[in-house]
PDB file of N, CA and C in Angstrom:
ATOM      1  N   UNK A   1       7.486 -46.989 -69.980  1.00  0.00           N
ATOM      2  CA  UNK A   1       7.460 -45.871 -70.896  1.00  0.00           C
ATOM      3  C   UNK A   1       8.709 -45.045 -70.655  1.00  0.00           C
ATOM      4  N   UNK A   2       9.532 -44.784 -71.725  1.00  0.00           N
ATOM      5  CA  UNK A   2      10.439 -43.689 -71.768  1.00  0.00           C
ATOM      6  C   UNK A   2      10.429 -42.527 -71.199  1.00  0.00           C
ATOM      7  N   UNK A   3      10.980 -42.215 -71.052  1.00  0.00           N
ATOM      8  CA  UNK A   3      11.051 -40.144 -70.786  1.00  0.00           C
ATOM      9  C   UNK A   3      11.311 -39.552 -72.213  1.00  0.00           C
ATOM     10  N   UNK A   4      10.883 -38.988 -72.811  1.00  0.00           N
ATOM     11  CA  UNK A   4      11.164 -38.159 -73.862  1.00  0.00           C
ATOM     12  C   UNK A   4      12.722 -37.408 -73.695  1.00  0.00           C
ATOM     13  N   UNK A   5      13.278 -37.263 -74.559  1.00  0.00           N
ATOM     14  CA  UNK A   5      14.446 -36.121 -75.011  1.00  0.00           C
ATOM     15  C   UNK A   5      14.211 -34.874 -74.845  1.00  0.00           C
ATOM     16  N   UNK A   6      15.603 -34.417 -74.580  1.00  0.00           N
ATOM     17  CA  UNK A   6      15.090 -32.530 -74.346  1.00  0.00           C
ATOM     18  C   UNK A   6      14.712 -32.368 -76.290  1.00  0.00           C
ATOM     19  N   UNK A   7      15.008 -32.589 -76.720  1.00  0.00           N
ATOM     20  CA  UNK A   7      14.848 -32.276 -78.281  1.00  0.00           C
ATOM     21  C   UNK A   7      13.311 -33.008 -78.561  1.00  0.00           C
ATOM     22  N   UNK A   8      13.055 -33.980 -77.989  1.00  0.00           N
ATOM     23  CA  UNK A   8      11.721 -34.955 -78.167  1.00  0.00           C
ATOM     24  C   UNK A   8      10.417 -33.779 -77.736  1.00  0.00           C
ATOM     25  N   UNK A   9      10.831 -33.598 -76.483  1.00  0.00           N
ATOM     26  CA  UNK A   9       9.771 -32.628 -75.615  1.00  0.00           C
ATOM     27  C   UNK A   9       9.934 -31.264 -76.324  1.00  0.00           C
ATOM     28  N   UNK A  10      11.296 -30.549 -76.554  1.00  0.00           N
ATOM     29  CA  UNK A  10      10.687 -29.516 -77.166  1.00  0.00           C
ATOM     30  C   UNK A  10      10.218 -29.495 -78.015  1.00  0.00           C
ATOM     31  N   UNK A  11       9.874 -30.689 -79.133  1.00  0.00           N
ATOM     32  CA  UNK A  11       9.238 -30.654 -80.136  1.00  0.00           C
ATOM     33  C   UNK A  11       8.048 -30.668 -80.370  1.00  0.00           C
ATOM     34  N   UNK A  12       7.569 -31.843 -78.874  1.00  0.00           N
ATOM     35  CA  UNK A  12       6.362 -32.212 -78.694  1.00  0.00           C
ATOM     36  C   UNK A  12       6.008 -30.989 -77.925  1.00  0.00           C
ATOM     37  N   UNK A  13       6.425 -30.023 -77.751  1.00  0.00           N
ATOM     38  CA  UNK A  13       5.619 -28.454 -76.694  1.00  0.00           C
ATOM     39  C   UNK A  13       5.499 -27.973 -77.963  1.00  0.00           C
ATOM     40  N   UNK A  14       6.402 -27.363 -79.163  1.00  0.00           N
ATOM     41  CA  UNK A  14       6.498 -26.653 -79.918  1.00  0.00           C
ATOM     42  C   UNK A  14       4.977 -26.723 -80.988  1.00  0.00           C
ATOM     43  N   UNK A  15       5.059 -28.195 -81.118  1.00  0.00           N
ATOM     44  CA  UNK A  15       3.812 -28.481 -81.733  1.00  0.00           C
ATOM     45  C   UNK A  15       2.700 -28.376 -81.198  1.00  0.00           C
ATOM     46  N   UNK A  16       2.424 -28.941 -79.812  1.00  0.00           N
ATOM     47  CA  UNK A  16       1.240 -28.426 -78.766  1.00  0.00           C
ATOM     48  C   UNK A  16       0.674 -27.201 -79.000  1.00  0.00           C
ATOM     49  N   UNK A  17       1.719 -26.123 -79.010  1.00  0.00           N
ATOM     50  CA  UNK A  17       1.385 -24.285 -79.227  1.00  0.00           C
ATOM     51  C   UNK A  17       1.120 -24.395 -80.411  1.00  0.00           C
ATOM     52  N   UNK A  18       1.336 -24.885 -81.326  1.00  0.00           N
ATOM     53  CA  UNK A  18       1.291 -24.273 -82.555  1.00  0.00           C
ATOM     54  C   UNK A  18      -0.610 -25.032 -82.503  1.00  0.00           C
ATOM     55  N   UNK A  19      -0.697 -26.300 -82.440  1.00  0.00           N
ATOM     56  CA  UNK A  19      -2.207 -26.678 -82.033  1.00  0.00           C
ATOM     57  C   UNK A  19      -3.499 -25.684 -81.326  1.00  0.00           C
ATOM     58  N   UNK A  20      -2.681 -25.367 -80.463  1.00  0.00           N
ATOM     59  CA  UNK A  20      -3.605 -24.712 -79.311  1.00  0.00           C
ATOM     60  C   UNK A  20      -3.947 -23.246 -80.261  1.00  0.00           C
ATOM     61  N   UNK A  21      -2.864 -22.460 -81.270  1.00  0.00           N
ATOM     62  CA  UNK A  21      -2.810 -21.455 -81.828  1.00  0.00           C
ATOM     63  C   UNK A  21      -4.132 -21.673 -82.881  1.00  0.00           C
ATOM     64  N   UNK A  22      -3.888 -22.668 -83.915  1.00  0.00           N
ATOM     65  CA  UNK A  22      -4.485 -23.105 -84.546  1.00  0.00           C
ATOM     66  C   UNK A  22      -6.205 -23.543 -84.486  1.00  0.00           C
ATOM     67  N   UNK A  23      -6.184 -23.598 -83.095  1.00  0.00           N
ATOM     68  CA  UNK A  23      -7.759 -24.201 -82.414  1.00  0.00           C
ATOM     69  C   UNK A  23      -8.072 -25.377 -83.054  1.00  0.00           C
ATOM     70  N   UNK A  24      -7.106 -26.227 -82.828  1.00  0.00           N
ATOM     71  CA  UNK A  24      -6.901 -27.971 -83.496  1.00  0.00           C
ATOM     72  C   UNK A  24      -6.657 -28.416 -82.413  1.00  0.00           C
ATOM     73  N   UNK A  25      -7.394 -29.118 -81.181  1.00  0.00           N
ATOM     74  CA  UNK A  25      -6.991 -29.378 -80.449  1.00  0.00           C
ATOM     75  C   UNK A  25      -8.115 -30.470 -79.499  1.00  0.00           C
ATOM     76  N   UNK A  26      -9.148 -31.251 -80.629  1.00  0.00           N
ATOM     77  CA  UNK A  26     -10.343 -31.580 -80.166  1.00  0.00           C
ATOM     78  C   UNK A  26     -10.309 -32.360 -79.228  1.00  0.00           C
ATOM     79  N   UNK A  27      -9.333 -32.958 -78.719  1.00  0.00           N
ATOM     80  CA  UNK A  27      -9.556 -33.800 -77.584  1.00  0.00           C
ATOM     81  C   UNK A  27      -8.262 -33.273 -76.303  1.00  0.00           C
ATOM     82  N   UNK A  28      -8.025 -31.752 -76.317  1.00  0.00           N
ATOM     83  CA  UNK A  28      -7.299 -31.487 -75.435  1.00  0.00           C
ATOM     84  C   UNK A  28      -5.863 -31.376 -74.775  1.00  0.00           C
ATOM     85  N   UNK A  29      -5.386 -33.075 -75.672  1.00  0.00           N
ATOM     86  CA  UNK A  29      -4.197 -33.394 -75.631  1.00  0.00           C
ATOM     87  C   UNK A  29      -2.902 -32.161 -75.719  1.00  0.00           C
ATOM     88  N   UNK A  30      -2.760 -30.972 -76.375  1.00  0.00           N
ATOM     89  CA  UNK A  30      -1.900 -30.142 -76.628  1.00  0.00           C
ATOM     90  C   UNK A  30      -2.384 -29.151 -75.444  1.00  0.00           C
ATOM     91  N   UNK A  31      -3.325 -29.192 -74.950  1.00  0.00           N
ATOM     92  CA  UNK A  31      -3.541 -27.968 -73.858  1.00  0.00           C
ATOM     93  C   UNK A  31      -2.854 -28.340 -72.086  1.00  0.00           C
ATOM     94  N   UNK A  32      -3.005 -30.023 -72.100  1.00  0.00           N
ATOM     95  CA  UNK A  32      -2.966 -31.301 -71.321  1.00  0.00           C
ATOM     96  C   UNK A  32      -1.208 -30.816 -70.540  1.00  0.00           C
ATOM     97  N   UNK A  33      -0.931 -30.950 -72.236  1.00  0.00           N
ATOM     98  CA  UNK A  33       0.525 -31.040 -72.420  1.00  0.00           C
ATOM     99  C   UNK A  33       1.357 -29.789 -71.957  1.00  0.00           C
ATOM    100  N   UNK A  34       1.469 -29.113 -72.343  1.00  0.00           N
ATOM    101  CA  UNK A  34       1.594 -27.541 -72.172  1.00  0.00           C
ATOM    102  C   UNK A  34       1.422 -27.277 -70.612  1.00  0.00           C
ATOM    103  N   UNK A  35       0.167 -27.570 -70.253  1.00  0.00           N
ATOM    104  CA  UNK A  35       0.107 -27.023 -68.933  1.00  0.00           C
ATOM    105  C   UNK A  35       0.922 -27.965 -67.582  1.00  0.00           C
ATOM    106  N   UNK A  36       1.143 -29.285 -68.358  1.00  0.00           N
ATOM    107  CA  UNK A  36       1.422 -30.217 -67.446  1.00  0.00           C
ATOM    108  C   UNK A  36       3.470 -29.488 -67.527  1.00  0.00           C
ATOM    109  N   UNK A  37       3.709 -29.349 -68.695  1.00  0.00           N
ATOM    110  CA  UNK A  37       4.901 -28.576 -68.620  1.00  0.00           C
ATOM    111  C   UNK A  37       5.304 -28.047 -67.937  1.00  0.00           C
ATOM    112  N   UNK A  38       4.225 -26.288 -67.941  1.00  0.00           N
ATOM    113  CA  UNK A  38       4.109 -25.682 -66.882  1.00  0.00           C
ATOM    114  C   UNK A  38       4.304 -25.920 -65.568  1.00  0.00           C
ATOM    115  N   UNK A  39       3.580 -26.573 -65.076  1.00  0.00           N
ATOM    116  CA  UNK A  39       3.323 -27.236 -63.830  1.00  0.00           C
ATOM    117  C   UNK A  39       4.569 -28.262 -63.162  1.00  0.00           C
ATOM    118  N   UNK A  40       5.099 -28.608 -64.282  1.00  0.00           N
ATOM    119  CA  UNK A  40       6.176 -29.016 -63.465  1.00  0.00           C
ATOM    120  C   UNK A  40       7.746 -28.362 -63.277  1.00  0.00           C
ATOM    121  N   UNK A  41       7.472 -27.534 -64.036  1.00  0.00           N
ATOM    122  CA  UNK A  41       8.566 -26.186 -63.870  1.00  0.00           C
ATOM    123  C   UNK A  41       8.970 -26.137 -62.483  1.00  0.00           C
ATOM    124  N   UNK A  42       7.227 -25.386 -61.890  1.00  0.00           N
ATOM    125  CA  UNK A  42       7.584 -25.131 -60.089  1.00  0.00           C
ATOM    126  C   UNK A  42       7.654 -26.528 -59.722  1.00  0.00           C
ATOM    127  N   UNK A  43       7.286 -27.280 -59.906  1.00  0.00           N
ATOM    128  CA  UNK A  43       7.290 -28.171 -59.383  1.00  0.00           C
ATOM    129  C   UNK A  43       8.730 -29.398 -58.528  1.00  0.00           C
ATOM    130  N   UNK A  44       9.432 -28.985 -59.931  1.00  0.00           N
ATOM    131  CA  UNK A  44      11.351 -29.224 -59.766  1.00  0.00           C
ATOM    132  C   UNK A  44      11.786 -28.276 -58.971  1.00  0.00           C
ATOM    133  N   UNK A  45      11.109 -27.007 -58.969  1.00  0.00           N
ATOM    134  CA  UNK A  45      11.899 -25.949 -58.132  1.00  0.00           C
ATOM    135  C   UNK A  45      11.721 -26.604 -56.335  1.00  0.00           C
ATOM    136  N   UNK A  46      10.148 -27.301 -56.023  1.00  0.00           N
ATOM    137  CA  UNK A  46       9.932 -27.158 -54.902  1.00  0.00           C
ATOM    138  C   UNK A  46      10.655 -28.964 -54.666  1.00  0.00           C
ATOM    139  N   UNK A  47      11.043 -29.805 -55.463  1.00  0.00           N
ATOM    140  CA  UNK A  47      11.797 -30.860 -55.279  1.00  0.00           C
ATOM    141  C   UNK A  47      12.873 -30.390 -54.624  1.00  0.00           C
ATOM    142  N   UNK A  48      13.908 -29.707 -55.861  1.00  0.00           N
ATOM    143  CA  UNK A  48      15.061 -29.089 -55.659  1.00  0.00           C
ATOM    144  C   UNK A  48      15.466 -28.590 -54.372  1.00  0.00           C
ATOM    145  N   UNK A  49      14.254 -27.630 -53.841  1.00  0.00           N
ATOM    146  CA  UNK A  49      14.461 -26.924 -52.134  1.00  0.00           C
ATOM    147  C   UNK A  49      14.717 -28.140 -50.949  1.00  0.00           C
ATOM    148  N   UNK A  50      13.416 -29.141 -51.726  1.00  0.00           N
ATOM    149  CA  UNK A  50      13.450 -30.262 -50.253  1.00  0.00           C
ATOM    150  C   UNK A  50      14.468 -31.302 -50.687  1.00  0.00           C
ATOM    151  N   UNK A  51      15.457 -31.314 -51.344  1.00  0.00           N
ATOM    152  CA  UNK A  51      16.727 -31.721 -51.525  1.00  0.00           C
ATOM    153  C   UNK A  51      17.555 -31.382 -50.737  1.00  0.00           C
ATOM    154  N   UNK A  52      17.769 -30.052 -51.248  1.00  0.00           N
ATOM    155  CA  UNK A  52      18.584 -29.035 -50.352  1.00  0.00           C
ATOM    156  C   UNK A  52      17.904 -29.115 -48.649  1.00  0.00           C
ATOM    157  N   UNK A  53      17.036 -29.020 -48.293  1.00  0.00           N
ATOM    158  CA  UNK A  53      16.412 -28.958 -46.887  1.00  0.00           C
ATOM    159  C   UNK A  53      17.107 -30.248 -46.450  1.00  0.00           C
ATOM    160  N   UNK A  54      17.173 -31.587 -47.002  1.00  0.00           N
ATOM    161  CA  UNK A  54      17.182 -32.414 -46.778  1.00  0.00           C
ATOM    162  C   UNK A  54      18.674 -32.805 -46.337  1.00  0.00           C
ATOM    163  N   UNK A  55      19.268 -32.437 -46.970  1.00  0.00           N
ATOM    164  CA  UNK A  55      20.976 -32.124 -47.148  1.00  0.00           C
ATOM    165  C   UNK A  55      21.620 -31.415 -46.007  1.00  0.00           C
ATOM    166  N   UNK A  56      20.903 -30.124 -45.728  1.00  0.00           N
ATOM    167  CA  UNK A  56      21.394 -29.470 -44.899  1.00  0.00           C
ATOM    168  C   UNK A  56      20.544 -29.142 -43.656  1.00  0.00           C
ATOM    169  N   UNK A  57      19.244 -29.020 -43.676  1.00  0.00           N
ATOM    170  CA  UNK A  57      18.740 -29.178 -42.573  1.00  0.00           C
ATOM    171  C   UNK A  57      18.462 -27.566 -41.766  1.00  0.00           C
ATOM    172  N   UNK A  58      18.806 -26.645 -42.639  1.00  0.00           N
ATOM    173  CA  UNK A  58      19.198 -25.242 -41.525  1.00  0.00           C
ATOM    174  C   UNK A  58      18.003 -24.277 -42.189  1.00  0.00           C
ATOM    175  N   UNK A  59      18.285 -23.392 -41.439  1.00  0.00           N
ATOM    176  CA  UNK A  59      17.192 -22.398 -41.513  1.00  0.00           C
ATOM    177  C   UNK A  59      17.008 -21.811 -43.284  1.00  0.00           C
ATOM    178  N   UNK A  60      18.016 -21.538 -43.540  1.00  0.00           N
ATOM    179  CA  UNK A  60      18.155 -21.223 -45.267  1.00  0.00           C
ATOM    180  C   UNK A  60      17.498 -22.221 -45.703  1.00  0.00           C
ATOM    181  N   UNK A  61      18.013 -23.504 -45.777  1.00  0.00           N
ATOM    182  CA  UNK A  61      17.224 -24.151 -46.752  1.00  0.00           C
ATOM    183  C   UNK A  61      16.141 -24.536 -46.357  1.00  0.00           C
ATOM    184  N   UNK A  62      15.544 -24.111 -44.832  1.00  0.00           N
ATOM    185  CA  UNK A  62      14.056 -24.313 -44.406  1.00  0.00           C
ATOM    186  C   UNK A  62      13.215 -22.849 -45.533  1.00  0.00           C
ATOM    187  N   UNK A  63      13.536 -22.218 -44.991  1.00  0.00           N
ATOM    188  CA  UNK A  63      13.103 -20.630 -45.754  1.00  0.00           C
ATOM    189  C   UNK A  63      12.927 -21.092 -47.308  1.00  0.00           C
ATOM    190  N   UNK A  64      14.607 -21.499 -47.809  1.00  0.00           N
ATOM    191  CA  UNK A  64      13.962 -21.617 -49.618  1.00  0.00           C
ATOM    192  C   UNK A  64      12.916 -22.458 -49.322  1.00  0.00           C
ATOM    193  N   UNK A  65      12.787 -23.939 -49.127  1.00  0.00           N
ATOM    194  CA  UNK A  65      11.866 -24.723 -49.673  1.00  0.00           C
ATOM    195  C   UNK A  65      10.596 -24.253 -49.198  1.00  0.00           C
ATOM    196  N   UNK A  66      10.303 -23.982 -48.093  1.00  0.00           N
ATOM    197  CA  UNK A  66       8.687 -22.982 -47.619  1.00  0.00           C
ATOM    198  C   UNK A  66       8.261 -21.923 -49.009  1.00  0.00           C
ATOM    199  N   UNK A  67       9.132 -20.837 -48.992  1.00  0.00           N
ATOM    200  CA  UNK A  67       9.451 -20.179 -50.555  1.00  0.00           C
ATOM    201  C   UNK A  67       8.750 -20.708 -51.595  1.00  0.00           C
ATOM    202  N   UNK A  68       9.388 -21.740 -51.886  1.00  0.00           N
ATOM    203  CA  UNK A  68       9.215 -22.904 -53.232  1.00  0.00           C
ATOM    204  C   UNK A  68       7.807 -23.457 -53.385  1.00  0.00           C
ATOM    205  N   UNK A  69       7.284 -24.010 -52.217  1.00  0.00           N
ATOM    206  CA  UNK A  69       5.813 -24.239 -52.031  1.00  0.00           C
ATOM    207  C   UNK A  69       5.097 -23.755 -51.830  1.00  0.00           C
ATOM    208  N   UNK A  70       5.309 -22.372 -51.181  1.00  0.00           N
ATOM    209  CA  UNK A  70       3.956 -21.003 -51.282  1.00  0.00           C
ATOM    210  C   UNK A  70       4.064 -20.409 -53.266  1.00  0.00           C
ATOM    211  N   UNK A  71       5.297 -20.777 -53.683  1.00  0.00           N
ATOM    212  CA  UNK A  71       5.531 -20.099 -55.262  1.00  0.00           C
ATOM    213  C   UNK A  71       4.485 -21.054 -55.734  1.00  0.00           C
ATOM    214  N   UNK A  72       4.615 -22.816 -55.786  1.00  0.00           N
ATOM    215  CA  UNK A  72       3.500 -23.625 -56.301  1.00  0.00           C
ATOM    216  C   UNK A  72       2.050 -23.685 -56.167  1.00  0.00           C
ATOM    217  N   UNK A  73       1.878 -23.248 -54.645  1.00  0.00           N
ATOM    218  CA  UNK A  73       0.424 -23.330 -54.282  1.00  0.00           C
ATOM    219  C   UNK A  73      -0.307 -22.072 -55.212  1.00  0.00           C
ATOM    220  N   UNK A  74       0.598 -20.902 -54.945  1.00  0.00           N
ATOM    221  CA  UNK A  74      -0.290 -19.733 -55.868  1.00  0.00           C
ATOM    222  C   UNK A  74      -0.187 -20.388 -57.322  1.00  0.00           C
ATOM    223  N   UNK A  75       1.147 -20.817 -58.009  1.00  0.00           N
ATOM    224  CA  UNK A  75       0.692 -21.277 -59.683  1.00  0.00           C
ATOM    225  C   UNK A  75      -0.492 -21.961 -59.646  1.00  0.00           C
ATOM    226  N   UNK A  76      -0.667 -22.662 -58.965  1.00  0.00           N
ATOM    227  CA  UNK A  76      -1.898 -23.971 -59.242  1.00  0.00           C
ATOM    228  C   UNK A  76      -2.937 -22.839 -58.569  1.00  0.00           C
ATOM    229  N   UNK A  77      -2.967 -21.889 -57.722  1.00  0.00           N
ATOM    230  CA  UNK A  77      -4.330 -21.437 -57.490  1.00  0.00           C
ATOM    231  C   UNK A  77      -4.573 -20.291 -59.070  1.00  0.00           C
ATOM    232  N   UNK A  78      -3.761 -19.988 -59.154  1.00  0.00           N
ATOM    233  CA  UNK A  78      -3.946 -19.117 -60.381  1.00  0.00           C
ATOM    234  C   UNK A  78      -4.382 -19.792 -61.629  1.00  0.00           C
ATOM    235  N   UNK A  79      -3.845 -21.146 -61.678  1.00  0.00           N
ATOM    236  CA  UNK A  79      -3.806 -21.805 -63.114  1.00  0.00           C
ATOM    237  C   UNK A  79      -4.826 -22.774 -63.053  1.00  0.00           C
ATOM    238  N   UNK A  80      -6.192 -22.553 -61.648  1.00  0.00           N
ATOM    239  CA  UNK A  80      -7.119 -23.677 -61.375  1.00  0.00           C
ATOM    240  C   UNK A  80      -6.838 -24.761 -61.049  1.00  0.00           C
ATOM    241  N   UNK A  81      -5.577 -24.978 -60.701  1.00  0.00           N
ATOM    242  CA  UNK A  81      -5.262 -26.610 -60.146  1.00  0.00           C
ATOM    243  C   UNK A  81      -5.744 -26.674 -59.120  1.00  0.00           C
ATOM    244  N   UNK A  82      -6.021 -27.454 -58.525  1.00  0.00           N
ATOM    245  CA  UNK A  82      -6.690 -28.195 -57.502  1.00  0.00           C
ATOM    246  C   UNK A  82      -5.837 -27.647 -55.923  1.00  0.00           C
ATOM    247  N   UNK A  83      -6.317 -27.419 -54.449  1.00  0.00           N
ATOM    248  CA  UNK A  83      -5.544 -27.238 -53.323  1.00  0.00           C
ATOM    249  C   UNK A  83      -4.134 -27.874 -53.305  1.00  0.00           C
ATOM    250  N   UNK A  84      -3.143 -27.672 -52.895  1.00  0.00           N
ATOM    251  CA  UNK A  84      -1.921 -28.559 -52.932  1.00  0.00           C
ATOM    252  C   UNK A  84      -1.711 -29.049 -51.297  1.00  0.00           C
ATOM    253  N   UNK A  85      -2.901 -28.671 -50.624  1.00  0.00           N
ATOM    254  CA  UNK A  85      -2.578 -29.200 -49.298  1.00  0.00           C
ATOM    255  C   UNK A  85      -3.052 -29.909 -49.199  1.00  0.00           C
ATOM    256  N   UNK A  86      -3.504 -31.020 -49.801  1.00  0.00           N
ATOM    257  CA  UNK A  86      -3.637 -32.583 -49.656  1.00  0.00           C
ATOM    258  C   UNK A  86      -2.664 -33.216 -50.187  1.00  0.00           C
ATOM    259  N   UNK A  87      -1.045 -32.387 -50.881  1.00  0.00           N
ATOM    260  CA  UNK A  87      -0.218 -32.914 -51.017  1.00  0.00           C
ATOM    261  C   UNK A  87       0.703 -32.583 -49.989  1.00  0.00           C
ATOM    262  N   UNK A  88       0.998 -32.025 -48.906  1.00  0.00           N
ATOM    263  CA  UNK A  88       1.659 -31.530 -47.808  1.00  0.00           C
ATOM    264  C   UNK A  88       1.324 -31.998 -46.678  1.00  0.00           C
TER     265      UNK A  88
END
């Protein structure tokens, strides 16, 4: 399976909202979508840190990426996702 286009995906989010607005959404798919968006927002952020950690190894980029994964654990506790410390 492909990766979608930045033009593909914003189209396919754009339409999602406009679904979810609408309350057309009987099997979820546009709510699915949207949140999985969301979710991977922080999610690149806390890649990105353990890149950088990985690279350099020092206290800064220990600090961001710790940062990065206390920022994810609260999105997902806020947004009902599931513990993230069975991913750590």
């Amino acid at each position: 399976m492909g990766k979608p286009t930045a033009a593909e995906l914003q189209e396919a989010l754009e339409t999602a909202a406009q679904m979810r607005e609408q309350d057309n959404d009987p099997h979820y798919v546009a709510k699915a979508l949207l949140n999985l968006n969301y979710r991977m927002g922080y999610m690149e952020k806390v890649l990105h840190a353990a890149q950088l950690y990985l690279r350099g190894l020092g206290e800064h980029e220990h600090a961001a990426l710790q940062k990065a994964i206390d920022a994810a654990r609260r999105e997902e506790a806020h947004t009902g996702g599931r513990d993230m410390d069975h991913f750590i």
